[in-house]
PDB file of N, CA and C in Angstrom:
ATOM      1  N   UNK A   1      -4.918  79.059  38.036  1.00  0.00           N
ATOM      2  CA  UNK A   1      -6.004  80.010  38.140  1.00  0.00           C
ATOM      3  C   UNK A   1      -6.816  79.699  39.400  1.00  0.00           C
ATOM      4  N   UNK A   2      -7.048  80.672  40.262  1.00  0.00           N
ATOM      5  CA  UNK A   2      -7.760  80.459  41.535  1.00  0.00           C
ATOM      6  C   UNK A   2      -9.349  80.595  40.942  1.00  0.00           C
ATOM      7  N   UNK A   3      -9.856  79.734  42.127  1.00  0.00           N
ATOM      8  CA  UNK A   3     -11.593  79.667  41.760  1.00  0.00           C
ATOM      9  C   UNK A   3     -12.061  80.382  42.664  1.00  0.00           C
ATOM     10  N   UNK A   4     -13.349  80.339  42.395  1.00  0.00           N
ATOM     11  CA  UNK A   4     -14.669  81.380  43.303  1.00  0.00           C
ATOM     12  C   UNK A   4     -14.442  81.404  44.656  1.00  0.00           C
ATOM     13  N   UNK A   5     -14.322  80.149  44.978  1.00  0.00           N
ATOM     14  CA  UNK A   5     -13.961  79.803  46.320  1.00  0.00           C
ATOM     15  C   UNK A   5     -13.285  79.951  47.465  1.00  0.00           C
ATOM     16  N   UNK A   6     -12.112  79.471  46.453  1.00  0.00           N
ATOM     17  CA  UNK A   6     -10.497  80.148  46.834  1.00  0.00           C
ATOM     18  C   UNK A   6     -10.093  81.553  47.350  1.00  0.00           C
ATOM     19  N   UNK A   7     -10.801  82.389  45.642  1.00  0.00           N
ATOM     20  CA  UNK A   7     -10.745  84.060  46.125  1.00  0.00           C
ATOM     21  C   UNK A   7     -11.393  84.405  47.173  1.00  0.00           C
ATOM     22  N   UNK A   8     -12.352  84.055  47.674  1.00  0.00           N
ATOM     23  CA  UNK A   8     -13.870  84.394  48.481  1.00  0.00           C
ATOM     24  C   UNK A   8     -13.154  84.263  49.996  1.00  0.00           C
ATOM     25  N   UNK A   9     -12.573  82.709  50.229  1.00  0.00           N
ATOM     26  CA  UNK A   9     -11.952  82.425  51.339  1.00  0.00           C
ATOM     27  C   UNK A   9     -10.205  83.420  51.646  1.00  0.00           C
ATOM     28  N   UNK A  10      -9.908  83.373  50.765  1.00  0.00           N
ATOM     29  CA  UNK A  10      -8.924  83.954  50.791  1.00  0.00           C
ATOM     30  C   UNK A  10      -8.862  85.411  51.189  1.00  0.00           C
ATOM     31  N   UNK A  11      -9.657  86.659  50.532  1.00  0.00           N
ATOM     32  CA  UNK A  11     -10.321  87.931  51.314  1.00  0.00           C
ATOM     33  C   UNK A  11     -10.443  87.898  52.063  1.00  0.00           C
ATOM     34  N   UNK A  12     -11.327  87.001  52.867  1.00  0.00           N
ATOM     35  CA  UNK A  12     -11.831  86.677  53.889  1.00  0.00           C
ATOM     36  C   UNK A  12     -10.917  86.879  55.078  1.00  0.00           C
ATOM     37  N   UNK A  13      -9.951  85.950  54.858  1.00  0.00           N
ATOM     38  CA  UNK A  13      -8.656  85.452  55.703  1.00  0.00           C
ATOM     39  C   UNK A  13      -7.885  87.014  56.039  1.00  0.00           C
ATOM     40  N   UNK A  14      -7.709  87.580  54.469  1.00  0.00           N
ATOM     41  CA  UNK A  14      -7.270  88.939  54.748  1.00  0.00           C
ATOM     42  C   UNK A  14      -8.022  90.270  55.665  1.00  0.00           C
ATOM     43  N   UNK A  15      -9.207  90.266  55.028  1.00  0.00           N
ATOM     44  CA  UNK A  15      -9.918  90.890  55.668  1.00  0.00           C
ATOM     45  C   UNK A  15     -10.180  90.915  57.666  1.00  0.00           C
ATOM     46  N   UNK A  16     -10.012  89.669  57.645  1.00  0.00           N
ATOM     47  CA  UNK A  16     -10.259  89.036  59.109  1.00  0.00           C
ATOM     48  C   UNK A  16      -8.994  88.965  59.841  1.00  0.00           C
ATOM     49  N   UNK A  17      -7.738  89.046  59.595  1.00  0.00           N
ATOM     50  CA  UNK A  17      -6.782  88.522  60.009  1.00  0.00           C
ATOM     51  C   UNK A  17      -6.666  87.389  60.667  1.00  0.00           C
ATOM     52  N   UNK A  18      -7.584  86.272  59.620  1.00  0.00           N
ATOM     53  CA  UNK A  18      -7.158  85.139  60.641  1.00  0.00           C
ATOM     54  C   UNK A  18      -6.371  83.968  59.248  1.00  0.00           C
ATOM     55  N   UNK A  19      -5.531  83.895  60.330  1.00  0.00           N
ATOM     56  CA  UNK A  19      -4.330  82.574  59.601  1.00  0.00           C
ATOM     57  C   UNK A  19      -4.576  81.657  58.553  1.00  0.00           C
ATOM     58  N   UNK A  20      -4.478  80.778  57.703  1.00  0.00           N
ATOM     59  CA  UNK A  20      -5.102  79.493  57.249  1.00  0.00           C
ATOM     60  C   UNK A  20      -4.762  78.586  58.075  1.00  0.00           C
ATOM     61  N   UNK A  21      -3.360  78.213  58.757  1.00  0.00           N
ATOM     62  CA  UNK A  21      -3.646  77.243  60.193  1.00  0.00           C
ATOM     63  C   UNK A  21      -4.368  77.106  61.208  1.00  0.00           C
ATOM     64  N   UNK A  22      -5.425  78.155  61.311  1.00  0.00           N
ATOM     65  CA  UNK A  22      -6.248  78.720  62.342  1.00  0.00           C
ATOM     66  C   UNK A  22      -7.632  78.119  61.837  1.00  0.00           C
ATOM     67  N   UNK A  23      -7.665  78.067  60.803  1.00  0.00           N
ATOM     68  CA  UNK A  23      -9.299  77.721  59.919  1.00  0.00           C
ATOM     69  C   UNK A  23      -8.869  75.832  59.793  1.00  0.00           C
ATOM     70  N   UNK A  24      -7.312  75.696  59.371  1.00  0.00           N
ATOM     71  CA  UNK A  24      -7.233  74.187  59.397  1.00  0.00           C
ATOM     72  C   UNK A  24      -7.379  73.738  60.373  1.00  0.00           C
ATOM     73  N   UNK A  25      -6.934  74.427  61.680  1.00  0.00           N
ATOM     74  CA  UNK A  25      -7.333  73.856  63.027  1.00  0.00           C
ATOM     75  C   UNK A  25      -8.409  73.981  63.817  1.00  0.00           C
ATOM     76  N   UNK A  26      -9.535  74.385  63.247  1.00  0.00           N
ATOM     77  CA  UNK A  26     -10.618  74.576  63.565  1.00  0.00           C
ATOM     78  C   UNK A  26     -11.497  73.584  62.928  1.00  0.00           C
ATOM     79  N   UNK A  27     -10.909  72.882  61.665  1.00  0.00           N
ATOM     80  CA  UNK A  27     -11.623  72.375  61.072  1.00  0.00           C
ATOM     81  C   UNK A  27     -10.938  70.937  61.590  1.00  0.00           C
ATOM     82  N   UNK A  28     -10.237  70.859  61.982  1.00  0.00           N
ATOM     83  CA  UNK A  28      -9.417  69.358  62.427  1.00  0.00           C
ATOM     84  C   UNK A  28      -8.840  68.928  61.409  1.00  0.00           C
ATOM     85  N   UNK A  29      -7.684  69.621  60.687  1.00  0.00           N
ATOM     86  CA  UNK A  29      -6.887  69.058  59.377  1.00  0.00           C
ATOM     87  C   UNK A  29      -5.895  69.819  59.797  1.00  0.00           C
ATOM     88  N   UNK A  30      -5.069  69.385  58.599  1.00  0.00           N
ATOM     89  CA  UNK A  30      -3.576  69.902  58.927  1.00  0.00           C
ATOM     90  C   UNK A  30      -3.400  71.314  57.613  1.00  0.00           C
ATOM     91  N   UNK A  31      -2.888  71.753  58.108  1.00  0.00           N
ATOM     92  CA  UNK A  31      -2.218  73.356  57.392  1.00  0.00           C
ATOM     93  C   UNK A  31      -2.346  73.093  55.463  1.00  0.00           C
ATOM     94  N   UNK A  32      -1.669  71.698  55.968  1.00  0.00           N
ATOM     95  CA  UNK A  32      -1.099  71.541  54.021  1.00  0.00           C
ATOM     96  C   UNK A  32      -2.646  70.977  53.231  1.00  0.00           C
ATOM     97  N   UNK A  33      -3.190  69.893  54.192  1.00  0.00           N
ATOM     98  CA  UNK A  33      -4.598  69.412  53.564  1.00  0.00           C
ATOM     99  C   UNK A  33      -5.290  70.387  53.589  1.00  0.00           C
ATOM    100  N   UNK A  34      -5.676  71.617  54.435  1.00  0.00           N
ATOM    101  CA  UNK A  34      -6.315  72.543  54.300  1.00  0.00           C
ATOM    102  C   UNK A  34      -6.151  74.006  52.956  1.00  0.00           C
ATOM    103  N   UNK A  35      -5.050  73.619  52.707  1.00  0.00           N
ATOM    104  CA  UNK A  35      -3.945  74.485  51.845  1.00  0.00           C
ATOM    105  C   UNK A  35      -4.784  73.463  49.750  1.00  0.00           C
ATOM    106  N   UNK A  36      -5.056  72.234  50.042  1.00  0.00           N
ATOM    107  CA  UNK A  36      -4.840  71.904  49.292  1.00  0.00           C
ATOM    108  C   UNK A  36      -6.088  71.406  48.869  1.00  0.00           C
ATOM    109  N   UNK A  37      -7.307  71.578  49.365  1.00  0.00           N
ATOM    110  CA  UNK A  37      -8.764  71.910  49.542  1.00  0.00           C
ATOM    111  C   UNK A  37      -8.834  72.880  49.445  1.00  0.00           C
ATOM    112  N   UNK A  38      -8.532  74.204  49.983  1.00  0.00           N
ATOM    113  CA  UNK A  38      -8.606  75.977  49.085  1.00  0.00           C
ATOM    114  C   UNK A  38      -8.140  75.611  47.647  1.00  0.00           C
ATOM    115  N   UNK A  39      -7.006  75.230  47.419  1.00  0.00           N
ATOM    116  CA  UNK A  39      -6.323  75.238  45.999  1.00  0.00           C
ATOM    117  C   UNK A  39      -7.651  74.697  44.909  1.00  0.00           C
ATOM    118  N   UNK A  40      -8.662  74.122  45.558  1.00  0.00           N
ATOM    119  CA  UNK A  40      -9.712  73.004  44.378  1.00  0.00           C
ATOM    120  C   UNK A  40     -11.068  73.539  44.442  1.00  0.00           C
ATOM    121  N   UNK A  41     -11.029  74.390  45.722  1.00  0.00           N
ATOM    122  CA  UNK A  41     -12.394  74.441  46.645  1.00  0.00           C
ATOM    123  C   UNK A  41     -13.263  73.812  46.379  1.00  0.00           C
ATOM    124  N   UNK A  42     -13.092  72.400  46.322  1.00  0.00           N
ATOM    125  CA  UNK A  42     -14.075  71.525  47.082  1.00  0.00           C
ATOM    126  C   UNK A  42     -14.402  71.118  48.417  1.00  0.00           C
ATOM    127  N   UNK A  43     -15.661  71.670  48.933  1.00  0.00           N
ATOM    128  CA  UNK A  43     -15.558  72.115  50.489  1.00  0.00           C
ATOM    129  C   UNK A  43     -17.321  71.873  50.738  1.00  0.00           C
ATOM    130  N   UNK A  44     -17.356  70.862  51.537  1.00  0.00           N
ATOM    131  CA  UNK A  44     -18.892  70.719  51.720  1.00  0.00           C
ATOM    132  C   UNK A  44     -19.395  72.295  52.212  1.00  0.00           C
ATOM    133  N   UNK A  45     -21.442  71.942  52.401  1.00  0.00           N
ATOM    134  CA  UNK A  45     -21.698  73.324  52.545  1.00  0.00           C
ATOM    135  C   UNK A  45     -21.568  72.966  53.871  1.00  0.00           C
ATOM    136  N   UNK A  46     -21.350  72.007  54.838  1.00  0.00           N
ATOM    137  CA  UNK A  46     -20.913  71.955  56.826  1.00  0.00           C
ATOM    138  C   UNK A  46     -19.416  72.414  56.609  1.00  0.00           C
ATOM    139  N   UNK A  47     -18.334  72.265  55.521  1.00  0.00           N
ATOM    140  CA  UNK A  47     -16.755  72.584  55.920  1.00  0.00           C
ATOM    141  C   UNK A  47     -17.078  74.427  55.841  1.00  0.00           C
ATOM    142  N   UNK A  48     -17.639  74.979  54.738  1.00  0.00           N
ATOM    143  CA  UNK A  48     -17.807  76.084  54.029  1.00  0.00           C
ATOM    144  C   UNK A  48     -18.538  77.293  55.496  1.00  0.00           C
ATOM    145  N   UNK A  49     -19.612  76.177  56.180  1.00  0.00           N
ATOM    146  CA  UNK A  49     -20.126  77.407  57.505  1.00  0.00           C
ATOM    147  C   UNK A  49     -19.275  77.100  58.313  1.00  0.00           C
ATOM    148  N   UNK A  50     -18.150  75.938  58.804  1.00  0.00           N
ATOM    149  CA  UNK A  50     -17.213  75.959  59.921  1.00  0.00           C
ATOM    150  C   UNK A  50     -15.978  77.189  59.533  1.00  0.00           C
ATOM    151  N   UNK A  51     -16.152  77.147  58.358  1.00  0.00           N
ATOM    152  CA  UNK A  51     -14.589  77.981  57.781  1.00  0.00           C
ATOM    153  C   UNK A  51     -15.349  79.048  57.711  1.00  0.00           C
ATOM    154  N   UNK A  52     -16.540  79.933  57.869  1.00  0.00           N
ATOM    155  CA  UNK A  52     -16.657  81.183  57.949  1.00  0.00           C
ATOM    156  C   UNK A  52     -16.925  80.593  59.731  1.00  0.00           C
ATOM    157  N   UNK A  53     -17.192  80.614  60.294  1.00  0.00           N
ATOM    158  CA  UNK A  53     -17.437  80.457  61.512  1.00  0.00           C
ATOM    159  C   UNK A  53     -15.994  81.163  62.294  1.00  0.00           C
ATOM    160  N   UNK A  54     -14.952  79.937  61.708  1.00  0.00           N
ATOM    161  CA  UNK A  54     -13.521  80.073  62.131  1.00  0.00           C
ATOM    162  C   UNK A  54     -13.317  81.528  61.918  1.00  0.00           C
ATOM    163  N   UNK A  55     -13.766  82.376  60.979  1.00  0.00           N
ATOM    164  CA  UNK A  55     -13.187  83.501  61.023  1.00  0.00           C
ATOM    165  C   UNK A  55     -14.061  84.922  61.567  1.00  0.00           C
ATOM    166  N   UNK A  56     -14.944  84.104  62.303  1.00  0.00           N
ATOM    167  CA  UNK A  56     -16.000  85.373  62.576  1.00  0.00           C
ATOM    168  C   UNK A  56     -17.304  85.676  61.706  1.00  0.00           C
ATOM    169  N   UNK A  57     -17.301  84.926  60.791  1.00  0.00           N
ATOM    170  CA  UNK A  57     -18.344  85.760  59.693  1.00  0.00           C
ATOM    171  C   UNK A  57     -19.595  84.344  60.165  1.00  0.00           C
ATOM    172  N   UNK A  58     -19.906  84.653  58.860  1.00  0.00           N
ATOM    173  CA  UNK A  58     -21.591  83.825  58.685  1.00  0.00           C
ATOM    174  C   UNK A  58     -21.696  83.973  57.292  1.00  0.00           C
ATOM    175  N   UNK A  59     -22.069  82.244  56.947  1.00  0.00           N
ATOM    176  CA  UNK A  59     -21.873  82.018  55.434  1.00  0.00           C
ATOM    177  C   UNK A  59     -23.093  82.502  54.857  1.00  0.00           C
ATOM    178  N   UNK A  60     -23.206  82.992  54.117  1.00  0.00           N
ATOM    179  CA  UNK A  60     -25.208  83.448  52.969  1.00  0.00           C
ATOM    180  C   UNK A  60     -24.964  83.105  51.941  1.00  0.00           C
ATOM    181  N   UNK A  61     -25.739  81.805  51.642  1.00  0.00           N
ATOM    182  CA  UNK A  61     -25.908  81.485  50.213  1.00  0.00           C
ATOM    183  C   UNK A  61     -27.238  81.374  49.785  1.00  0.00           C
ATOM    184  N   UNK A  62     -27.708  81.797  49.021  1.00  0.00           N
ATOM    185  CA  UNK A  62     -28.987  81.021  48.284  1.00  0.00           C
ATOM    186  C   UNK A  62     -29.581  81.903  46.840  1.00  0.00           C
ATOM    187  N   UNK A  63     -30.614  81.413  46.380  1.00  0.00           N
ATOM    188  CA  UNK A  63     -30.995  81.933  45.111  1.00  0.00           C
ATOM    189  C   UNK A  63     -31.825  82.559  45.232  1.00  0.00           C
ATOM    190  N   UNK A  64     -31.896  83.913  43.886  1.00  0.00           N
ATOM    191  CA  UNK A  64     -33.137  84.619  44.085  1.00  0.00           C
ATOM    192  C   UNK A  64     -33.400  84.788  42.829  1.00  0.00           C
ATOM    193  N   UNK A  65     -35.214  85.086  42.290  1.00  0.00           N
ATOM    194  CA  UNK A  65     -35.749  84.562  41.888  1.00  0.00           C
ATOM    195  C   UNK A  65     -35.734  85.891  40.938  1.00  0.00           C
ATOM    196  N   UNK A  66     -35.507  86.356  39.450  1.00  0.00           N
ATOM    197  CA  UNK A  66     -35.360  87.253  38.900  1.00  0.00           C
ATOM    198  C   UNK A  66     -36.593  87.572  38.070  1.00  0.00           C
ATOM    199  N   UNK A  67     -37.232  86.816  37.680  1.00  0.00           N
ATOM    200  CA  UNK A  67     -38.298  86.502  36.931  1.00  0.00           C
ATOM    201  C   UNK A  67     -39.280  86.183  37.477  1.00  0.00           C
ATOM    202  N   UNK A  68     -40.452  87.228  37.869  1.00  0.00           N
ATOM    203  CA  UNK A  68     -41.290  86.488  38.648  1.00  0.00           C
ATOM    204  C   UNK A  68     -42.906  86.808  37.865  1.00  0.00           C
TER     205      UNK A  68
END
């Protein structure tokens, strides 16, 4: 079963046409370690803005406050 992560990056890749060797080599890893860090997505929040970086985008995360 793929996680949040995984799917999120993975669109991404599609959407963008850019490679996963292209994001591993941007990040300074190899194809398969990069392959195998998507598979868990455990990915600091510095790997998470280099890997939208690599593909053109810009990462947005944060919380908002529903209850105020």
């Amino acid at each position: 079963m793929k996680n949040g992560t995984q799917i999120i990056i993975e669109k991404m890749l599609v959407e963008t046409g850019v490679k996963k060797k292209d994001v591993a080599q941007y990040l300074g890893m190899s194809p398969e370690n990069f392959s195998a860090r998507l598979r868990t997505g455990k990915f600091t929040y510095d790997e998470l803005q280099r890997i939208a970086a690599a593909m053109g985008c810009e990462l947005n995360f944060g919380f908002v406050q529903l209850n105020q």
